[in-house]
C-alpha atoms as a PDB file:
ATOM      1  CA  UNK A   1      87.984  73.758 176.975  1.00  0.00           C
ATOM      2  CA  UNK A   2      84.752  74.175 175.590  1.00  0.00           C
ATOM      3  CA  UNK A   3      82.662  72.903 178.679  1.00  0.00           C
ATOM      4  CA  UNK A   4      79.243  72.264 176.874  1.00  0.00           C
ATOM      5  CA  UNK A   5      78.685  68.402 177.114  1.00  0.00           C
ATOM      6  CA  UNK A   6      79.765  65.181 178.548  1.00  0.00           C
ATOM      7  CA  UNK A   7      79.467  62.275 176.329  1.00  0.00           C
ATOM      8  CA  UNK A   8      81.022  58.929 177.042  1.00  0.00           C
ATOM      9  CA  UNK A   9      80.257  55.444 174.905  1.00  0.00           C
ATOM     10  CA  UNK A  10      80.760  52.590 177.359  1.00  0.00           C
ATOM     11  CA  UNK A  11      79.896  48.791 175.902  1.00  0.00           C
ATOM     12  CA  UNK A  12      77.507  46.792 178.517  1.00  0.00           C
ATOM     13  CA  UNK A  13      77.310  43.109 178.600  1.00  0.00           C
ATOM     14  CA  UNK A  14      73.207  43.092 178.690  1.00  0.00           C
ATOM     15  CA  UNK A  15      70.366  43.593 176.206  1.00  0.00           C
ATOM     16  CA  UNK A  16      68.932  47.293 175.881  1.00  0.00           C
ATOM     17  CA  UNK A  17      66.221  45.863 178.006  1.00  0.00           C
ATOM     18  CA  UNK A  18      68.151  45.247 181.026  1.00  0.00           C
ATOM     19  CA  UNK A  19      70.514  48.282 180.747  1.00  0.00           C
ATOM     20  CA  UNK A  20      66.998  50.478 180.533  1.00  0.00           C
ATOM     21  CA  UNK A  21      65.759  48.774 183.886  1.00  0.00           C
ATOM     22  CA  UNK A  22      69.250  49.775 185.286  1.00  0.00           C
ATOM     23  CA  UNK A  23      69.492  53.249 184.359  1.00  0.00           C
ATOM     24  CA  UNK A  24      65.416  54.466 184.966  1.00  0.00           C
ATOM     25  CA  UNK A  25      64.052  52.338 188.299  1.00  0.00           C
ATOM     26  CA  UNK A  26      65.315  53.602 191.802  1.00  0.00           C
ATOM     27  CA  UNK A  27      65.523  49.697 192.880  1.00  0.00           C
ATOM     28  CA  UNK A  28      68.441  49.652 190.231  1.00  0.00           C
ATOM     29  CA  UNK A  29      69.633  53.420 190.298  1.00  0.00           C
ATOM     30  CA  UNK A  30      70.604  52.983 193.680  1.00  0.00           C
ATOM     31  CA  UNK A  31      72.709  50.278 192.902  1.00  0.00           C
ATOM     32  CA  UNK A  32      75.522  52.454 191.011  1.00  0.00           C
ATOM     33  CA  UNK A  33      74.307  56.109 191.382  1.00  0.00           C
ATOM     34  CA  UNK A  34      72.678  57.902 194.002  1.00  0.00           C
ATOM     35  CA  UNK A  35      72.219  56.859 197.912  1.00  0.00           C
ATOM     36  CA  UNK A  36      68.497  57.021 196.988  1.00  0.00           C
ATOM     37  CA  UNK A  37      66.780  57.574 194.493  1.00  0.00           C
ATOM     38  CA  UNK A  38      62.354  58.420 194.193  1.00  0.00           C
ATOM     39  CA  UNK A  39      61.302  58.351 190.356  1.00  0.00           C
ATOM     40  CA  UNK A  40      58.974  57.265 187.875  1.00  0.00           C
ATOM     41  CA  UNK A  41      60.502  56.667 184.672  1.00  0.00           C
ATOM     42  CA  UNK A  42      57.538  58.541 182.950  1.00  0.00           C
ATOM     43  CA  UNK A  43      57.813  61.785 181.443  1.00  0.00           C
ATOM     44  CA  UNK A  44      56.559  64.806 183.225  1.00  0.00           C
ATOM     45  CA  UNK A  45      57.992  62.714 186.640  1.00  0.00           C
ATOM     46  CA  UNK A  46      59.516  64.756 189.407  1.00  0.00           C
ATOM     47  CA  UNK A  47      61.642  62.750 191.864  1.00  0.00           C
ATOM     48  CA  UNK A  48      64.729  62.905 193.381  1.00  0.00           C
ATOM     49  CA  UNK A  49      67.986  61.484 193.561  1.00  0.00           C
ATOM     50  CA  UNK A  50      70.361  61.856 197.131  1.00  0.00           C
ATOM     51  CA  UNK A  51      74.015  61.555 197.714  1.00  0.00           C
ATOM     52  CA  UNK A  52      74.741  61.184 201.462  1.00  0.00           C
ATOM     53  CA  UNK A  53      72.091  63.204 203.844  1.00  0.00           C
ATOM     54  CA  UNK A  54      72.860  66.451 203.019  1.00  0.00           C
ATOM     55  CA  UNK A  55      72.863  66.533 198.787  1.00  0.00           C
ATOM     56  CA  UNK A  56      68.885  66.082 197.606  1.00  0.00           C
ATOM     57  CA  UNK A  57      69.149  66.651 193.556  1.00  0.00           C
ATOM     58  CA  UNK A  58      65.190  67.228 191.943  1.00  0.00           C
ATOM     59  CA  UNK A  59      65.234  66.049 188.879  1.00  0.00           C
ATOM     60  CA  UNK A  60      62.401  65.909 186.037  1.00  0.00           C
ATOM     61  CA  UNK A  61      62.133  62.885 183.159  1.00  0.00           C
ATOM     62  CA  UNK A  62      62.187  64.321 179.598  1.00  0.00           C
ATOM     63  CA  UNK A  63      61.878  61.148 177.902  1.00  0.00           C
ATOM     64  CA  UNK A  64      61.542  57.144 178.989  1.00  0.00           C
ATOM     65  CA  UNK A  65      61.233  55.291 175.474  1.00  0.00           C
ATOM     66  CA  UNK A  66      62.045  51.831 176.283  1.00  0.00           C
ATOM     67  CA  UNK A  67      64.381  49.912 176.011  1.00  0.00           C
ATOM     68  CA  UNK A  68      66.057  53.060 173.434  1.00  0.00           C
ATOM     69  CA  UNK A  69      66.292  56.123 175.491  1.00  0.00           C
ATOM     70  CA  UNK A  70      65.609  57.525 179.185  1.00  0.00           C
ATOM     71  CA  UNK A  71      66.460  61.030 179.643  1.00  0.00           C
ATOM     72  CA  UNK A  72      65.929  63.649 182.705  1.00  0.00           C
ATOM     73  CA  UNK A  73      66.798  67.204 183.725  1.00  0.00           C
ATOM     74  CA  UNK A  74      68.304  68.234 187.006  1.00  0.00           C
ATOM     75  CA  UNK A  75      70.446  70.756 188.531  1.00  0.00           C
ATOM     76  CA  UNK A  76      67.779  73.100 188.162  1.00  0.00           C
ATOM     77  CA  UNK A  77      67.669  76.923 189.175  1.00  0.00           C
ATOM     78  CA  UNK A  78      66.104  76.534 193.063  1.00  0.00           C
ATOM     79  CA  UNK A  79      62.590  77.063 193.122  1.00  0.00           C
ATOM     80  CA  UNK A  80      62.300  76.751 189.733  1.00  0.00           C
ATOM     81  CA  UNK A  81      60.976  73.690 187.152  1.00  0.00           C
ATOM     82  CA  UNK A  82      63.501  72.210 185.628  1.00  0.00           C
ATOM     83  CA  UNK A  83      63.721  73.329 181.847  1.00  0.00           C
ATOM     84  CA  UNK A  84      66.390  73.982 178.991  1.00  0.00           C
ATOM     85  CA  UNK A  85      68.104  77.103 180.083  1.00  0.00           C
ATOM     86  CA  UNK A  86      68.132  76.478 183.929  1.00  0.00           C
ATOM     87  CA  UNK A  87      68.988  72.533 184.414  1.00  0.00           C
ATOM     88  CA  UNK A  88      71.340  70.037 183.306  1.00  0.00           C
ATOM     89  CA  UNK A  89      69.989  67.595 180.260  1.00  0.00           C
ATOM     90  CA  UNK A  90      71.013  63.977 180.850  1.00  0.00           C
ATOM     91  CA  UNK A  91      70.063  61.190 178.003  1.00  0.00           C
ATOM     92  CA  UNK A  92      70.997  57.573 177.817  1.00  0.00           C
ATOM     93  CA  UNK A  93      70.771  56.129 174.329  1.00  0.00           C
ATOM     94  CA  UNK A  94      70.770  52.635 174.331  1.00  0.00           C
ATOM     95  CA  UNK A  95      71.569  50.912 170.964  1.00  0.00           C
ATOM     96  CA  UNK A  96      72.008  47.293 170.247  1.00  0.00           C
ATOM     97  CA  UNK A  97      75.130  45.878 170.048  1.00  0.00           C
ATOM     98  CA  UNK A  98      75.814  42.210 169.632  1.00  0.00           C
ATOM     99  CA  UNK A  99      74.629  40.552 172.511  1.00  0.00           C
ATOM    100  CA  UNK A 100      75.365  43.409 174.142  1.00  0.00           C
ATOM    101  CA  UNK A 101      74.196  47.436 174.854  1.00  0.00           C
ATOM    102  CA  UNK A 102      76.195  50.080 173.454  1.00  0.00           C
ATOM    103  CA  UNK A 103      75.269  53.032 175.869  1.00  0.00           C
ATOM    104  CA  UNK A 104      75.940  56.508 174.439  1.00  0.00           C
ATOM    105  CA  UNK A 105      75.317  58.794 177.569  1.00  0.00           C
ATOM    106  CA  UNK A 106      75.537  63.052 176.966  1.00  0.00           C
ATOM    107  CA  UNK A 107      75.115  65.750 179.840  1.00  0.00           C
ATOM    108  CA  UNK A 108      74.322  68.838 178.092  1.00  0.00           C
ATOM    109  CA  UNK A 109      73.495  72.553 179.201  1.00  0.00           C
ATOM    110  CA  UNK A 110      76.923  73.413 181.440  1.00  0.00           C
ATOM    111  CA  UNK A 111      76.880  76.744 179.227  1.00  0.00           C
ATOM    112  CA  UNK A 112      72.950  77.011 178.976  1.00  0.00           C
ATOM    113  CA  UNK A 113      73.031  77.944 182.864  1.00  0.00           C
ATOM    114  CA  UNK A 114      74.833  81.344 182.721  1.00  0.00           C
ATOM    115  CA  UNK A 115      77.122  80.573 185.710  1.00  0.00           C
ATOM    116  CA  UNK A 116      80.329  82.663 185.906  1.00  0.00           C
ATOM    117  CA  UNK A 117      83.323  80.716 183.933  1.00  0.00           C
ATOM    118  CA  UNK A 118      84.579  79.940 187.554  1.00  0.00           C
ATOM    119  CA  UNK A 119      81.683  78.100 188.360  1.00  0.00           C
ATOM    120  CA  UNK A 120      80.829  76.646 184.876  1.00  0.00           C
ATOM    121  CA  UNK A 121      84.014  75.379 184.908  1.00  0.00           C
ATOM    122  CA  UNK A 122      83.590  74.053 188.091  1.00  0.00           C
ATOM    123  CA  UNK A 123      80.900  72.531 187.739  1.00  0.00           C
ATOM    124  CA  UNK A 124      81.803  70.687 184.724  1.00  0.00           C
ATOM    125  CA  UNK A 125      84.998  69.374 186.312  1.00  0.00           C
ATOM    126  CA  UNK A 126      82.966  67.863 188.717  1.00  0.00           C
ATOM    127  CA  UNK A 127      80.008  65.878 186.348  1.00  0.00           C
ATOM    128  CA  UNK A 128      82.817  65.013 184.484  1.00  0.00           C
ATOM    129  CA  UNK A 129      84.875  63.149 187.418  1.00  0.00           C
ATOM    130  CA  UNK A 130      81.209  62.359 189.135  1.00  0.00           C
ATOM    131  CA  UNK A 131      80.280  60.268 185.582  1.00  0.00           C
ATOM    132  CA  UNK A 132      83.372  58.860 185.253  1.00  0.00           C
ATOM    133  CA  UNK A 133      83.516  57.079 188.307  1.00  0.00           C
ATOM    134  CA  UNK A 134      79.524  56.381 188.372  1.00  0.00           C
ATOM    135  CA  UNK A 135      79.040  54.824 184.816  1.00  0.00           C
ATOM    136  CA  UNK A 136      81.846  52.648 185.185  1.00  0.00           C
ATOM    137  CA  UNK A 137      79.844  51.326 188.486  1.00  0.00           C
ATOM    138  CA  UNK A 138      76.965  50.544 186.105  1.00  0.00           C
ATOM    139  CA  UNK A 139      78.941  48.364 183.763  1.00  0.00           C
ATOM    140  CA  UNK A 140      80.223  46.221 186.806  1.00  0.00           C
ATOM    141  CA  UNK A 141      76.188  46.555 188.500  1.00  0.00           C
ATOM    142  CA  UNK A 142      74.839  45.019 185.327  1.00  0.00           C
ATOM    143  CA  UNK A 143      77.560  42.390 185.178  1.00  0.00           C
ATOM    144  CA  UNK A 144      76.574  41.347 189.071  1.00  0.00           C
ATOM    145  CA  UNK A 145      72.814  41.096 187.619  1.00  0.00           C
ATOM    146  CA  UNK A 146      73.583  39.172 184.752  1.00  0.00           C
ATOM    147  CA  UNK A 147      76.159  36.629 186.880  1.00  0.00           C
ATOM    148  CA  UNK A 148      73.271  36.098 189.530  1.00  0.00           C
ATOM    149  CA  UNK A 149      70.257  34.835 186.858  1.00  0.00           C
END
């Protein structure tokens, strides 16, 4: 396995618009992602995303180009800015699609980091489970959303 990027397609029933709301605000992140969640979708933003009390992910936006893409590092060396070569580089695409979104998502830099295959490896195993199960959760978020207006 080649552990450089995870890239999933996944159709959502809302217009780019919606699906951008969904995937850059904390009042919406929080909703199919992280516990919390403390960001500005602007680039240059520093924030933070939490799972449970003990697991407090910085991250840093790249890019927030609405409604087409919102991207962010994180999983960055400690202490360190987040940049290519010591963080994780996650981008949404979102591209019209009937009355629809298709959402092209890609996690890039696994092999970028210089961990030990063990914990590459690792690592990987464990966006790749973590993204299954969370974009799914976005699909069915955006489908509560869309029921309720």
């Amino acid at each position: 396995m080649e552990y450089g990027s995870i890239e999933r397609e996944i159709h959502v029933d809302a217009t780019p618009e919606v699906v951008y709301q969904v995937i850059s605000t904390p009042e919406h992140l929080r909703e199919w992602w992280p516990d919390e969640a403390d960001i500005e979708p602007v680039p240059g933003a520093t924030g933070t995303v939490s799972f449970g009390a003990d697991k407090v992910e910085p991250l840093t936006v790249v890019e927030a180009v609405p409604p087409r893409r919102f991207s962010f590092r994180w999983v960055a060396d400690e202490g360190a800015a987040a940049a290519p070569g010591n963080s994780l580089l996650v981008t949404f695409d979102l591209v019209p699609s009937g009355a629809g979104t298709l959402l092209r998502f890609t996690e890039e830099g696994f092999r970028e980091k210089g961990w030990e295959v063990a914990v590459l490896e690792e690592a990987y195993r464990d966006h790749t489970a973590g993204w299954d199960h969370f974009l799914p959760r976005l699909v069915t978020y955006v489908g509560r959303l869309a029921s309720a207006r």
